[in-house]
C-alpha atoms as a PDB file:
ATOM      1  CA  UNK A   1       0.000   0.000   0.000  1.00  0.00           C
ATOM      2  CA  UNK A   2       1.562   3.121  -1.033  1.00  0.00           C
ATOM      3  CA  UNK A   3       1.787   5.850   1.720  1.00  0.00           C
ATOM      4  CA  UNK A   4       0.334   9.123   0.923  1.00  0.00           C
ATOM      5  CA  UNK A   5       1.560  12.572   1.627  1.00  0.00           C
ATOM      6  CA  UNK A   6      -1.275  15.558   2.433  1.00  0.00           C
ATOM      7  CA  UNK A   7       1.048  18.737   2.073  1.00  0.00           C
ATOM      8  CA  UNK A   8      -2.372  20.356   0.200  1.00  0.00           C
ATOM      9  CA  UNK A   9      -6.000  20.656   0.028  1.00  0.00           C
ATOM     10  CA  UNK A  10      -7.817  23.082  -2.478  1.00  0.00           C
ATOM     11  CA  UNK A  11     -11.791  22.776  -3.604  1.00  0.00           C
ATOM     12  CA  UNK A  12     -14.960  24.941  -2.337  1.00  0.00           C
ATOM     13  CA  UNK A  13     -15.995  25.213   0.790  1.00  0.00           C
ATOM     14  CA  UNK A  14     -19.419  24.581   2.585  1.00  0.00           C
ATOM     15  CA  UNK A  15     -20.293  27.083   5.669  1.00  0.00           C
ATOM     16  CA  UNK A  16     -21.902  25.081   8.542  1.00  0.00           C
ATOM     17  CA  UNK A  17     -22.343  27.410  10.888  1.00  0.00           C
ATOM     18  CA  UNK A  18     -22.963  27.093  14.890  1.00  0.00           C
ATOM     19  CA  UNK A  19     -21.129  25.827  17.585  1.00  0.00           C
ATOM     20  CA  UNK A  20     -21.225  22.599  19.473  1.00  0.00           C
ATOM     21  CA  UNK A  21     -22.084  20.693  16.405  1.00  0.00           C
ATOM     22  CA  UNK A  22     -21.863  17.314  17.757  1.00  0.00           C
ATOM     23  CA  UNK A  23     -21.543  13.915  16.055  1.00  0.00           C
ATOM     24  CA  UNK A  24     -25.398  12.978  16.473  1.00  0.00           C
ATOM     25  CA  UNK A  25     -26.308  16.006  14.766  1.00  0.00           C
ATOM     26  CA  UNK A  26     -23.491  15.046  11.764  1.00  0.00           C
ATOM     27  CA  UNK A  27     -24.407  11.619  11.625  1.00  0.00           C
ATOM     28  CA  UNK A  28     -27.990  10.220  13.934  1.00  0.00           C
ATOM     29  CA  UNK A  29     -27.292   6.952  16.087  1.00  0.00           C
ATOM     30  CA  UNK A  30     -29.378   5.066  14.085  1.00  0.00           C
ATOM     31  CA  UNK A  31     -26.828   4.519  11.526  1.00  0.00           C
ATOM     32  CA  UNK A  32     -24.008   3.398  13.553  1.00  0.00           C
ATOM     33  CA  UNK A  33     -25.700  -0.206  12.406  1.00  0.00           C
ATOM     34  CA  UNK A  34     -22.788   0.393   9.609  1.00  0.00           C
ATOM     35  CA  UNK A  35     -20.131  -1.414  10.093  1.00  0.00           C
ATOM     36  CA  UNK A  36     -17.985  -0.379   6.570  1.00  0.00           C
ATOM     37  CA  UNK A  37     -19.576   2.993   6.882  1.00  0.00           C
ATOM     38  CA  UNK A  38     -21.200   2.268   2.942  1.00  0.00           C
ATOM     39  CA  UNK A  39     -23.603   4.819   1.924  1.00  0.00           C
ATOM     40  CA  UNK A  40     -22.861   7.610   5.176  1.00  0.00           C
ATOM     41  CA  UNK A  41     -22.253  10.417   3.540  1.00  0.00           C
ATOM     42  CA  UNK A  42     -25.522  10.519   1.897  1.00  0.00           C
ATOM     43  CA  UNK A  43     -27.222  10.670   5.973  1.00  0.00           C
ATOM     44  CA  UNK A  44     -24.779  13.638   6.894  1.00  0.00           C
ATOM     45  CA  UNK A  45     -26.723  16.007   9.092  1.00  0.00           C
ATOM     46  CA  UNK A  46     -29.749  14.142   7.776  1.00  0.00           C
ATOM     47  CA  UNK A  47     -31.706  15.438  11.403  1.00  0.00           C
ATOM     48  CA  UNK A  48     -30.836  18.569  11.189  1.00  0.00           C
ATOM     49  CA  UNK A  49     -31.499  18.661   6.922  1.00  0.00           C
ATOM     50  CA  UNK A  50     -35.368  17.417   7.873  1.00  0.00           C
ATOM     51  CA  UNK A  51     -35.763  20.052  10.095  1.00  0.00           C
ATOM     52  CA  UNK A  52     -34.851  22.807   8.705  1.00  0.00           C
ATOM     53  CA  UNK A  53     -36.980  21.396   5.265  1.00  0.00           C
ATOM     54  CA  UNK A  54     -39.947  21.355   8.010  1.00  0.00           C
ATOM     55  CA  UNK A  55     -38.855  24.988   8.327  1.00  0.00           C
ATOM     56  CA  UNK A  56     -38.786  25.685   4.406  1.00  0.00           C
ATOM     57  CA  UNK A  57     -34.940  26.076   4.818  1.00  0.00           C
ATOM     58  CA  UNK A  58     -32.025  23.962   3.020  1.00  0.00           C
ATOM     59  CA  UNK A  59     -29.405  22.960   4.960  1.00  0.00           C
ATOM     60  CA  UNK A  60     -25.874  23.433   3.287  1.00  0.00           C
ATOM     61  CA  UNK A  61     -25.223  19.813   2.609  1.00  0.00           C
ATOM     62  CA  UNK A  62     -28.289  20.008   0.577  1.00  0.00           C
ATOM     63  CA  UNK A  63     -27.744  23.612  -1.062  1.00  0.00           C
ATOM     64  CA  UNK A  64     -26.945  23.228  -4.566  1.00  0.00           C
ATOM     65  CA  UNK A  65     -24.361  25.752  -4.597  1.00  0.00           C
ATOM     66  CA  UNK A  66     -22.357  24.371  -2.008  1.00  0.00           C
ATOM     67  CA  UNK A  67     -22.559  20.632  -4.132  1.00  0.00           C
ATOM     68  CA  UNK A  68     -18.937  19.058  -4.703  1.00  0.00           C
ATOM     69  CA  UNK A  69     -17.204  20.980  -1.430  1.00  0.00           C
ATOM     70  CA  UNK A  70     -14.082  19.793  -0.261  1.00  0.00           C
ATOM     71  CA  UNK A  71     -13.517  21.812   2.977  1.00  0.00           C
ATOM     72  CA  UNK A  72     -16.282  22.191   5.486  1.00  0.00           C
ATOM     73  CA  UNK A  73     -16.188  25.510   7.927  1.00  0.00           C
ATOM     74  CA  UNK A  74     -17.729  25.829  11.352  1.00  0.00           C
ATOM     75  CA  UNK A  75     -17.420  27.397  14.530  1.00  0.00           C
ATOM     76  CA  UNK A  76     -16.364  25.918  18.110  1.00  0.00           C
ATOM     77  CA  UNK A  77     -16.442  22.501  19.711  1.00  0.00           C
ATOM     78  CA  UNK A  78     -17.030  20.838  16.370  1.00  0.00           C
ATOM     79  CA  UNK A  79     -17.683  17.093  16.892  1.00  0.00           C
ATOM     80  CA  UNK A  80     -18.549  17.279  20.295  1.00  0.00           C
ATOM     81  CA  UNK A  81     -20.499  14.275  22.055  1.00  0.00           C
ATOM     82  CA  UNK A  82     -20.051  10.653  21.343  1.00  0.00           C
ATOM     83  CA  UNK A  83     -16.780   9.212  20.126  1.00  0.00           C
ATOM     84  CA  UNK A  84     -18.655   7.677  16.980  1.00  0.00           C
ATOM     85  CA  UNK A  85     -15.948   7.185  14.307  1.00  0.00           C
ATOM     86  CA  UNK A  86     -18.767   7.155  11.649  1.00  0.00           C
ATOM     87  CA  UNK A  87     -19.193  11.632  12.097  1.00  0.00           C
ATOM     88  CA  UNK A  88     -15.752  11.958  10.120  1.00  0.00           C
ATOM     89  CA  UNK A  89     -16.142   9.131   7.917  1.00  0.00           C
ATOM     90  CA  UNK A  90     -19.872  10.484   6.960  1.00  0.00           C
ATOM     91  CA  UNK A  91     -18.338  13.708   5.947  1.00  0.00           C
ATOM     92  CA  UNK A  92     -15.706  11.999   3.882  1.00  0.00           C
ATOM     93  CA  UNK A  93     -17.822  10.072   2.094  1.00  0.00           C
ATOM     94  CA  UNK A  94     -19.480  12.803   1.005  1.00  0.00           C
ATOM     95  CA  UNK A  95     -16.603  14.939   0.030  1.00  0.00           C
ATOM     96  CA  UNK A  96     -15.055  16.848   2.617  1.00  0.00           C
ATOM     97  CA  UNK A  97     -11.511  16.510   2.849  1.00  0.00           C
ATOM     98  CA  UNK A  98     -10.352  19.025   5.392  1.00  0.00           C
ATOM     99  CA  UNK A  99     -12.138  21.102   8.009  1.00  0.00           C
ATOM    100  CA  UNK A 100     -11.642  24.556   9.610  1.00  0.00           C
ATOM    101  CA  UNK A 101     -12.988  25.555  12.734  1.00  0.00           C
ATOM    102  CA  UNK A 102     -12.352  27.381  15.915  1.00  0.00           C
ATOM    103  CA  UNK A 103     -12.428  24.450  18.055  1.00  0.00           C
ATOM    104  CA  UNK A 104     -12.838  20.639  17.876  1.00  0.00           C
ATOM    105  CA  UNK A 105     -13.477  17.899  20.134  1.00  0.00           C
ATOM    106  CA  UNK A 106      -9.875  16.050  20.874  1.00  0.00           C
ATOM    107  CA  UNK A 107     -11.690  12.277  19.626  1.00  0.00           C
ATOM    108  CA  UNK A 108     -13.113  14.087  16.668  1.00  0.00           C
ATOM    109  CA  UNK A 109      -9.677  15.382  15.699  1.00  0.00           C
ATOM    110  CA  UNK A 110      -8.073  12.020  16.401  1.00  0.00           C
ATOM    111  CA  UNK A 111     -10.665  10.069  13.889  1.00  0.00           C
ATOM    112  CA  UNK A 112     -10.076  12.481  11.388  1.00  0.00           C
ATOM    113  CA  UNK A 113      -6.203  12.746  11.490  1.00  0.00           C
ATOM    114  CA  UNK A 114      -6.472   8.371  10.948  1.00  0.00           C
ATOM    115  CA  UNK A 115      -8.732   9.077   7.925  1.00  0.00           C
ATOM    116  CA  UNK A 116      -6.517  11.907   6.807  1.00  0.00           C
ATOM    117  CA  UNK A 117      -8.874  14.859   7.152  1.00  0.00           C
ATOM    118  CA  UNK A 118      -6.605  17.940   8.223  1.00  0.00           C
ATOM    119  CA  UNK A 119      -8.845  19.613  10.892  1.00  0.00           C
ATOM    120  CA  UNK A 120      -7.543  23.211  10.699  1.00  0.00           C
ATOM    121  CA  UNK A 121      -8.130  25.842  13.764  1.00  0.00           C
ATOM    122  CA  UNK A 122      -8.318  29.654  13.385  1.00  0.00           C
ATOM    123  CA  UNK A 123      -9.664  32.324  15.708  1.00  0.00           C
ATOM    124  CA  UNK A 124     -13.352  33.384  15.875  1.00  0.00           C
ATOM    125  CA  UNK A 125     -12.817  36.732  13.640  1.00  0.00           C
ATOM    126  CA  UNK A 126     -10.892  34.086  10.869  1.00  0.00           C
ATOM    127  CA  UNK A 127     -13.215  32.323  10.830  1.00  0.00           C
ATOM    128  CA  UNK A 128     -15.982  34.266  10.434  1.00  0.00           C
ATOM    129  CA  UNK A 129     -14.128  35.898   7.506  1.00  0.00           C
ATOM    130  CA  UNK A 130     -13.644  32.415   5.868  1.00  0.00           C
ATOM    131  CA  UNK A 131     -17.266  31.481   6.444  1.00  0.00           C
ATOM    132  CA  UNK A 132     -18.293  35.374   4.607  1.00  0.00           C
ATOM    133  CA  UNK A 133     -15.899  34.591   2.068  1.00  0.00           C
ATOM    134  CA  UNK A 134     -17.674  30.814   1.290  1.00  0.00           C
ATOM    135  CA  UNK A 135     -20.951  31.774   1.443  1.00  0.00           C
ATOM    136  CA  UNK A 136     -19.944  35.013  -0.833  1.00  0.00           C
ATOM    137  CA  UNK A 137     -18.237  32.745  -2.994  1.00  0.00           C
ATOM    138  CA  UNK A 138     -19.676  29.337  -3.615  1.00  0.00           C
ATOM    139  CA  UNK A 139     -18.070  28.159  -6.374  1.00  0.00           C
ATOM    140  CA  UNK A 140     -14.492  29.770  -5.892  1.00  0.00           C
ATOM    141  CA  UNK A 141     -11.516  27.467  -4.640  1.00  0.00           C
ATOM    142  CA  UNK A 142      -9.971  27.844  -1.449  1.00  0.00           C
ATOM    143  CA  UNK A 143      -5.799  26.534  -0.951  1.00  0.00           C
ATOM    144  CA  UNK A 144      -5.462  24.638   2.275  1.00  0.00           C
ATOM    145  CA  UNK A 145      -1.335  24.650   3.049  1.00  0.00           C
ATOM    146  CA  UNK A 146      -0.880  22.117   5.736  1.00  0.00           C
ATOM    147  CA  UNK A 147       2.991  22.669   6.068  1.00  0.00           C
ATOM    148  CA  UNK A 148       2.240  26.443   5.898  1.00  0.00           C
ATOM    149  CA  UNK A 149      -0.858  26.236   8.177  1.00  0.00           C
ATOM    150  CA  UNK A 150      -2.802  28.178   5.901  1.00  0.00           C
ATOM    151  CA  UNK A 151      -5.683  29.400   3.976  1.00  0.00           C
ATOM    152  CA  UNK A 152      -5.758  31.219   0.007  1.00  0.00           C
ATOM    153  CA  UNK A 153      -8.793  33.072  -0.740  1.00  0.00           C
ATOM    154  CA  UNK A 154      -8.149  34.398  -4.253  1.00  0.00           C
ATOM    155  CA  UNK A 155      -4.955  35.747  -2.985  1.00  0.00           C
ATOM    156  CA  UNK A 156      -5.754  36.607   0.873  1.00  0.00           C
ATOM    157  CA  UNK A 157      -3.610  34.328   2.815  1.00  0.00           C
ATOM    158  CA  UNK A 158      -4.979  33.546   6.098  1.00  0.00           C
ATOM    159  CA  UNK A 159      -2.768  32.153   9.038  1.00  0.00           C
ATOM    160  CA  UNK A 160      -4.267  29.127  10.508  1.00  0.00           C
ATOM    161  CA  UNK A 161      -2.887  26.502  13.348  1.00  0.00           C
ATOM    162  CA  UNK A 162      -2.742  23.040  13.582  1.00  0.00           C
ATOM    163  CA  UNK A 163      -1.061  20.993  15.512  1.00  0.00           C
ATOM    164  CA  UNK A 164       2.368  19.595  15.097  1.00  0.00           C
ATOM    165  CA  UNK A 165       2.138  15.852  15.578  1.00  0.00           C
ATOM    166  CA  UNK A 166      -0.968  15.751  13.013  1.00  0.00           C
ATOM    167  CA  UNK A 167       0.983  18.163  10.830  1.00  0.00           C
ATOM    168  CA  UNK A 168       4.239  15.855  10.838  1.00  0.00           C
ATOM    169  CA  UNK A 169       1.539  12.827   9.768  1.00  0.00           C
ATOM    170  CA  UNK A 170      -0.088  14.375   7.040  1.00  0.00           C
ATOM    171  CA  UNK A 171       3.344  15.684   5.523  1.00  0.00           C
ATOM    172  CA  UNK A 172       5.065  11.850   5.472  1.00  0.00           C
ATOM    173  CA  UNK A 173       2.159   9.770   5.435  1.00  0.00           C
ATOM    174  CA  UNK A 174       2.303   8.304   8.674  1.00  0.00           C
ATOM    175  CA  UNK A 175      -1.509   9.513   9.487  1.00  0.00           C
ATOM    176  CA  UNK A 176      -2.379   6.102   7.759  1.00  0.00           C
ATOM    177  CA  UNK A 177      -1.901   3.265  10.264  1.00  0.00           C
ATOM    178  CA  UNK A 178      -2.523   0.681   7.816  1.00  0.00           C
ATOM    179  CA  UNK A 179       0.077   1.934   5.465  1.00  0.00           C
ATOM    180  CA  UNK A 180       2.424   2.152   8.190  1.00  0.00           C
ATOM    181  CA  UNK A 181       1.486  -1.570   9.766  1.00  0.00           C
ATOM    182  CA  UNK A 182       1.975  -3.218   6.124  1.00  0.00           C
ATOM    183  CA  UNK A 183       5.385  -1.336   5.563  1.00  0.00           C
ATOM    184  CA  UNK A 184       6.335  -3.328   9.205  1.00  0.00           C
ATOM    185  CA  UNK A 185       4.326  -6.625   8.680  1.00  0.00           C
ATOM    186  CA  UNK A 186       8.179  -8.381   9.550  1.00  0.00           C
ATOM    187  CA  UNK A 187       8.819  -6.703  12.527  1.00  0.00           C
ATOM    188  CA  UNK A 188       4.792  -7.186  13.691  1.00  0.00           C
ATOM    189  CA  UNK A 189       5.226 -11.137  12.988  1.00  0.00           C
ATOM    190  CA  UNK A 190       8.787 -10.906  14.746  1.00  0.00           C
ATOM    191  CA  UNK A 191       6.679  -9.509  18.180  1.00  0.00           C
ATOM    192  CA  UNK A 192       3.884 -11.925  17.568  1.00  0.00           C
ATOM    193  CA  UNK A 193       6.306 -14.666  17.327  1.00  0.00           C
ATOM    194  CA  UNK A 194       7.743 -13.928  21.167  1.00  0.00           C
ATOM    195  CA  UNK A 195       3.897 -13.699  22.409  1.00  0.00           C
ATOM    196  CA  UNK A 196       2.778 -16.853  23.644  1.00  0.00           C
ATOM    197  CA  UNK A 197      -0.738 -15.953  23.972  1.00  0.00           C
ATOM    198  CA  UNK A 198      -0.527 -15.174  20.350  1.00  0.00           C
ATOM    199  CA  UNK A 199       1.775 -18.354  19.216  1.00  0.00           C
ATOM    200  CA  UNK A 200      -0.771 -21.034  20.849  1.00  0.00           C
ATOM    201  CA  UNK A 201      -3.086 -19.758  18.454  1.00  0.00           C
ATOM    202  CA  UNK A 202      -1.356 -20.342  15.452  1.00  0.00           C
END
């Protein structure tokens, strides 16, 4: 499996606006039945799309001119509540592929940095600007730097933070466990052969 370097993410953007947007609300309980998390992304924020249809109001996951959006902008304590792993893959699935906000929830980050989704932080007044900016400009691409730790809007460069473990992942490809378990399958079968709770198995 061949390891795969983020130093970049560019597409539109989709404003989801609010704070304490937490995983129920991005993805409801009842489809944690999943188990290869087939067919999410079309239930992402499927609650909170039905009611604001009740309300005759579309929900930007369901706003045409937000259709196709890589990067998804919100506010603080994104992917706060349970420690579902389906949230981030339900927004991958249906597109996004990095996220700004002001805030996340730490198990939220973690799940995202092991699916490779660069969760981005900037203050409040950043992010507000970004969010104007998307929801000014719909169909314009925004430049996600992730060794720079920043944003491109048509030329305004926008400092951003993230951290520097998840940064050092994303840049050499270590974010992907899998890759990195596969690249060491002789040195895992070397430890497995000195467990004896794993050898009386074999």
């Amino acid at each position: 499996m061949k390891t795969v370097v983020i130093q970049r993410v560019s597409g539109t953007g989709v404003p989801v606006r609010g704070n304490d947007i937490d995983t129920d609300r991005i993805i409801p309980a009842r489809f944690l039945k999943s188990v290869t998390f087939d067919g999410l992304g079309a239930h992402a924020f499927e609650d909170d799309i039905a009611a604001l249809n009740a309300k005759g109001s579309v929900h930007p996951f369901r706003n045409e001119k937000y259709a196709g959006a890589a990067v998804l902008v919100s506010n603080s304590n994104f992917g706060c509540g349970s420690s579902r792993e389906h949230a981030p893959q339900s927004l991958n699935r249906w597109g996004i592929l990095a996220i700004i906000a002001e805030s996340y929830s730490e198990i939220f980050f973690g799940n995202c940095v092991s699916l490779g989704i660069p969760c981005f932080t900037g203050s409040h007044e950043i992010v507000e600007q970004i969010l104007g900016w998307i929801e000014a400009n719909p169909r314009r691409e925004m430049i996600l730097d992730v060794a720079e730790t920043t944003v491109n809007l048509d030329g305004t460069v926008l400092a951003l933070s993230l951290p520097v473990g998840a940064r050092g992942q994303f840049l050499d490809g270590t974010w992907n466990a899998r890759t990195q378990l596969l690249a060491n399958l002789d040195k895992v079968r070397d430890v497995a052969a000195t467990l004896s709770y794993f050898s009386d198995y074999q």
